[in-house]
N, C-alpha and C. Protein backbone atom coordinates (compact mmCIF):
# COMPACT_ATOMS: atom_id res chain seq x y z
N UNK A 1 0.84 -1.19 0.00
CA UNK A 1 0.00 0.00 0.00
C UNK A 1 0.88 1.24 0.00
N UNK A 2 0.39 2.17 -0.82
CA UNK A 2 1.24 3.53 -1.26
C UNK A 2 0.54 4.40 0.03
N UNK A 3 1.67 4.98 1.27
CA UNK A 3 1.62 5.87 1.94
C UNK A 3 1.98 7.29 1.59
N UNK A 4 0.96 8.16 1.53
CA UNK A 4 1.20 9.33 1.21
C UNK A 4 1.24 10.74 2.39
N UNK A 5 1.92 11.35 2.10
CA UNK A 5 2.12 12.31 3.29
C UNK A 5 0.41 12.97 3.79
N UNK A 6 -0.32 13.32 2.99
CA UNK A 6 -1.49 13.54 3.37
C UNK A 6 -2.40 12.19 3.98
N UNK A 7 -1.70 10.95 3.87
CA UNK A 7 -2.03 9.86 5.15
C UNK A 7 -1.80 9.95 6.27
N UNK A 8 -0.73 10.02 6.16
CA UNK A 8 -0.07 10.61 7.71
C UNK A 8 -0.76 11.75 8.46
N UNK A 9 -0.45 12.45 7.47
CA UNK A 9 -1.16 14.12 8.74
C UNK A 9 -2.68 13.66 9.12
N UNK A 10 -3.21 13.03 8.25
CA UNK A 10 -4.92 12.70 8.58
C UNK A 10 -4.43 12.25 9.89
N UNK A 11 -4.07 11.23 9.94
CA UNK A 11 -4.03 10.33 11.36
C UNK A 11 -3.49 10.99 12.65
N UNK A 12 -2.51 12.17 11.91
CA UNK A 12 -1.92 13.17 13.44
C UNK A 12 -3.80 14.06 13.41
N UNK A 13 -3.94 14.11 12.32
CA UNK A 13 -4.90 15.27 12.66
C UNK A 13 -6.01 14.37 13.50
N UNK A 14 -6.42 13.27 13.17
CA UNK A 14 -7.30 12.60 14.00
C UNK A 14 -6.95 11.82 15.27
N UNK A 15 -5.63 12.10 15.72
CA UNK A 15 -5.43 11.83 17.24
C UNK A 15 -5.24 12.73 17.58
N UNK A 16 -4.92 13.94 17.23
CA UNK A 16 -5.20 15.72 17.89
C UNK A 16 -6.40 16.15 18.23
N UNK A 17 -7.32 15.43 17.14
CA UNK A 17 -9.02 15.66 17.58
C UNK A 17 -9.82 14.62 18.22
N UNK A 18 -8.77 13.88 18.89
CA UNK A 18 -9.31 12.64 19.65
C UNK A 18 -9.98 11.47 19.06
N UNK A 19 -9.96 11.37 18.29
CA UNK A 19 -10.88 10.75 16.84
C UNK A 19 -10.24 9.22 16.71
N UNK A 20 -8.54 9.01 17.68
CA UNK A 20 -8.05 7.75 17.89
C UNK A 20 -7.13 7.81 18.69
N UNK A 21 -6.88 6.65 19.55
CA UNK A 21 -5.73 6.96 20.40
C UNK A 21 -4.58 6.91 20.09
N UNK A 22 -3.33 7.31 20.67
CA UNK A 22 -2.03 7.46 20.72
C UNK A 22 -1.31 5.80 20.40
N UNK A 23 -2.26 4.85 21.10
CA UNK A 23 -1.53 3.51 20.56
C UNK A 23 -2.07 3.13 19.38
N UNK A 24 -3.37 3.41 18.33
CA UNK A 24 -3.59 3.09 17.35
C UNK A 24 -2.85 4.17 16.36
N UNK A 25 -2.31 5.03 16.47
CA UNK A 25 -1.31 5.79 15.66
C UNK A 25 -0.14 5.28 15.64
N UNK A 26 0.31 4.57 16.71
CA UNK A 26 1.29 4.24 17.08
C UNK A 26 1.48 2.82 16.01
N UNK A 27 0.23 2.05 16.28
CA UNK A 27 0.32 0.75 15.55
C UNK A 27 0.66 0.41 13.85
N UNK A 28 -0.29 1.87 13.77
CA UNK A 28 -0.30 2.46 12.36
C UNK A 28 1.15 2.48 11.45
N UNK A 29 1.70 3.16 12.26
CA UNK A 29 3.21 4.15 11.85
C UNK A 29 3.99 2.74 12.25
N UNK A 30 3.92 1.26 12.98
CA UNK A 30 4.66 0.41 13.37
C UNK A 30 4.51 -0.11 11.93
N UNK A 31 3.09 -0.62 11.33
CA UNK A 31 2.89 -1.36 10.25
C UNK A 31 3.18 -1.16 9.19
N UNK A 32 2.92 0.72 9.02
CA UNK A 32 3.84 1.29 7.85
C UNK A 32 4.97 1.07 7.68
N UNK A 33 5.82 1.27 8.74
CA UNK A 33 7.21 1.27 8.14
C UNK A 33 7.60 -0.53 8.12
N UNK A 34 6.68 -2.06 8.63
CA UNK A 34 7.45 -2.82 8.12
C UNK A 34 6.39 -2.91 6.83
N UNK A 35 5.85 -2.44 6.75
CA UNK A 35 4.97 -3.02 5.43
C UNK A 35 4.80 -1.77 4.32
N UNK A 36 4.93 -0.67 4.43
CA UNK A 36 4.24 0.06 3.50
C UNK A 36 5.32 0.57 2.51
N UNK A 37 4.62 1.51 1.52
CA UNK A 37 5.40 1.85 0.63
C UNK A 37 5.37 3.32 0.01
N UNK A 38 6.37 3.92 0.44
CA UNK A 38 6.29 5.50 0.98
C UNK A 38 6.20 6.38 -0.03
N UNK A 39 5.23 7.33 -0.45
CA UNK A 39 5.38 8.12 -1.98
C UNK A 39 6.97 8.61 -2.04
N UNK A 40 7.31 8.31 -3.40
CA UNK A 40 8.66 8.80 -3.88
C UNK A 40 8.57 9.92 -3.38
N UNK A 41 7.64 10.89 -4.26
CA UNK A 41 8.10 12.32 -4.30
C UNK A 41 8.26 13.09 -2.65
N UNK A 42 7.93 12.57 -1.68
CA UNK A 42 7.82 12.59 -0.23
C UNK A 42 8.53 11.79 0.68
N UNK A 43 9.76 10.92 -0.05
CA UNK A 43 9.76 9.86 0.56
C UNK A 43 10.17 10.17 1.98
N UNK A 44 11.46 11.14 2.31
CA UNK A 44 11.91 11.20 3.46
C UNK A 44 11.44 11.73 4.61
N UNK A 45 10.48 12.85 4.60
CA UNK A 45 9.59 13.08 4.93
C UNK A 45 8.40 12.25 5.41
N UNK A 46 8.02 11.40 4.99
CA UNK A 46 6.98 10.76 5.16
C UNK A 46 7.63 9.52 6.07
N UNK A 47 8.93 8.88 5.78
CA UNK A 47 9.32 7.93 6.46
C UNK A 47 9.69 8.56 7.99
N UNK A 48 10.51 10.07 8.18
CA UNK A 48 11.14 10.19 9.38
C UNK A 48 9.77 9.74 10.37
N UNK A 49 8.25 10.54 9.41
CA UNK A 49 7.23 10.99 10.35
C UNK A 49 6.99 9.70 11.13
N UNK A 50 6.46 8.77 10.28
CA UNK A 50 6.44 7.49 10.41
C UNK A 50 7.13 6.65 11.53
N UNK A 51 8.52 7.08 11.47
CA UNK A 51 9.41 6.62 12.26
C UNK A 51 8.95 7.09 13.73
N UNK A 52 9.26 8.61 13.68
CA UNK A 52 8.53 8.89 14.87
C UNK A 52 7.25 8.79 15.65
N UNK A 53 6.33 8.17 14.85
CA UNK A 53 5.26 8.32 15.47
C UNK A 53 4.98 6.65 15.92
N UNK A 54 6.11 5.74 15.13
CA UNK A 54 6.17 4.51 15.73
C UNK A 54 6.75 4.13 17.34
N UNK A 55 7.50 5.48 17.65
CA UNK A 55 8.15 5.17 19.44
C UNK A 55 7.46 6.13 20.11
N UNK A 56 6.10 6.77 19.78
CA UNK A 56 5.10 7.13 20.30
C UNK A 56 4.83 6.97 21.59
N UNK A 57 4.72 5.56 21.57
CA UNK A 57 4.33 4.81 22.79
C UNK A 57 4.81 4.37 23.92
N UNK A 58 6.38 4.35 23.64
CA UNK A 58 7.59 4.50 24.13
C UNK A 58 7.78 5.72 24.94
N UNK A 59 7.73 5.43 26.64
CA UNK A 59 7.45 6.54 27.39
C UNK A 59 8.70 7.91 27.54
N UNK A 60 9.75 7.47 26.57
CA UNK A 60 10.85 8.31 27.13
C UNK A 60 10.72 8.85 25.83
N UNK A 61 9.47 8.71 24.89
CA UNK A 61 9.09 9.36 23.70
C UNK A 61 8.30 10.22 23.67
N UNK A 62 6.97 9.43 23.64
CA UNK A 62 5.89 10.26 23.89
C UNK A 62 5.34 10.68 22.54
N UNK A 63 4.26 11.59 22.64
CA UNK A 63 3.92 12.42 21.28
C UNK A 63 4.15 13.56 22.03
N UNK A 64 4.33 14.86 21.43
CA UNK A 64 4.19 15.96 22.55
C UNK A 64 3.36 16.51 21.50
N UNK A 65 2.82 17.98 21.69
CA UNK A 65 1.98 19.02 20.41
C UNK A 65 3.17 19.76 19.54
N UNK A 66 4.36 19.66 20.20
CA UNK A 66 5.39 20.63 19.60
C UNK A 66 5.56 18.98 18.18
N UNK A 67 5.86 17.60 19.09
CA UNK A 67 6.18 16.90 18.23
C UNK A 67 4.95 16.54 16.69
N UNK A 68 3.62 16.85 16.92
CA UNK A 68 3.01 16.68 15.88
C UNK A 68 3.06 18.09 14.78
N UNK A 69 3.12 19.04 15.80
CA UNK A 69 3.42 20.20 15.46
C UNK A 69 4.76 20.10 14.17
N UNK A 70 5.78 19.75 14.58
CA UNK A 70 6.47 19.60 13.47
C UNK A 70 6.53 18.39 12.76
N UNK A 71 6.07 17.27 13.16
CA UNK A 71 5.56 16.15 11.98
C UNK A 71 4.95 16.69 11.06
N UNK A 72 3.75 17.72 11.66
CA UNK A 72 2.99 18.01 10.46
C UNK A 72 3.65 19.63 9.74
N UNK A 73 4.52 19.81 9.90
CA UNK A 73 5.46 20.83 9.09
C UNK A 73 6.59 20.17 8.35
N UNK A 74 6.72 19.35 8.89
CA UNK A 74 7.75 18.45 7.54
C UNK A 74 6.63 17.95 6.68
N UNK A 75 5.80 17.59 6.54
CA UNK A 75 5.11 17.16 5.80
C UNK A 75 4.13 17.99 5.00
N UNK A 76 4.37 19.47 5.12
CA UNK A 76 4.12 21.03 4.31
C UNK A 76 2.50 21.25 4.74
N UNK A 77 2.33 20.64 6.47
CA UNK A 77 1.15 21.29 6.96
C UNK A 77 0.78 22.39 7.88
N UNK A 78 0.40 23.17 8.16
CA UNK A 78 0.58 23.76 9.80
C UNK A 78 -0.65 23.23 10.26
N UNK A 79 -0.54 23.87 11.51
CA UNK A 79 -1.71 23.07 12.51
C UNK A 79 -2.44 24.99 13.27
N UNK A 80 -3.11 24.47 13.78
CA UNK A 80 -3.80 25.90 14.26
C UNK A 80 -4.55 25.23 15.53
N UNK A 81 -4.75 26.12 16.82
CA UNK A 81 -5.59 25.94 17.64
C UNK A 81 -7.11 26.52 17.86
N UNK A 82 -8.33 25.72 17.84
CA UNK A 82 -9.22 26.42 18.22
C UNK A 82 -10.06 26.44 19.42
N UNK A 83 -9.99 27.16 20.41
CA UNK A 83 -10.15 27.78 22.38
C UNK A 83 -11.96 27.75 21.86
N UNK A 84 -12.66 26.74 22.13
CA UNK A 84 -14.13 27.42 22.50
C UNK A 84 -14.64 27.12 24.13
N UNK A 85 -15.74 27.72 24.18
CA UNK A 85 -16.44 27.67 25.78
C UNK A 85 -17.03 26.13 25.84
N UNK A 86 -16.64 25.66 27.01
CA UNK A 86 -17.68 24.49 27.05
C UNK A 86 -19.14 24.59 27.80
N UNK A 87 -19.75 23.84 26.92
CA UNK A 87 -21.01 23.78 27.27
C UNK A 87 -21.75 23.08 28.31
């Protein structure tokens, strides 16, 4: 399966919006890198992200916001915060 950098950020973007946990990203980015197959035109990029988001889970790792924060800037995204009131 062809991994593309806009794969990746989906999946940061949907464990930023809680949408999956930190170990199913984690599992994700484990399976990619022994199984997948990384777009050329992105390749290095797309593999470091990968890499990192595979020792995720790994407590002296972690994800932090700075770290998706720049996953998803190597991969030519920014991220933005939005503060609402809870209801």
């Amino acid at each position: 399966m062809l991994i593309k950098r806009q794969d990746v950020a989906s999946k940061v973007s949907d464990y930023l919006h809680h949408k999956i946990q930190l170990s199913d990203l984690e599992d994700r980015a484990e399976r990619a890198m022994m199984e997948g197959e990384f777009e050329p035109s992105s390749y290095k990029e797309i593999r470091e992200a990968v890499a990192l988001l595979g020792l995720a889970d790994v407590h002296a790792f972690g994800l932090t916001w700075d770290d998706a924060q720049r996953i998803l800037g190597k991969l030519g995204y920014q991220t933005s915060v939005e503060v609402t009131e809870s209801e």
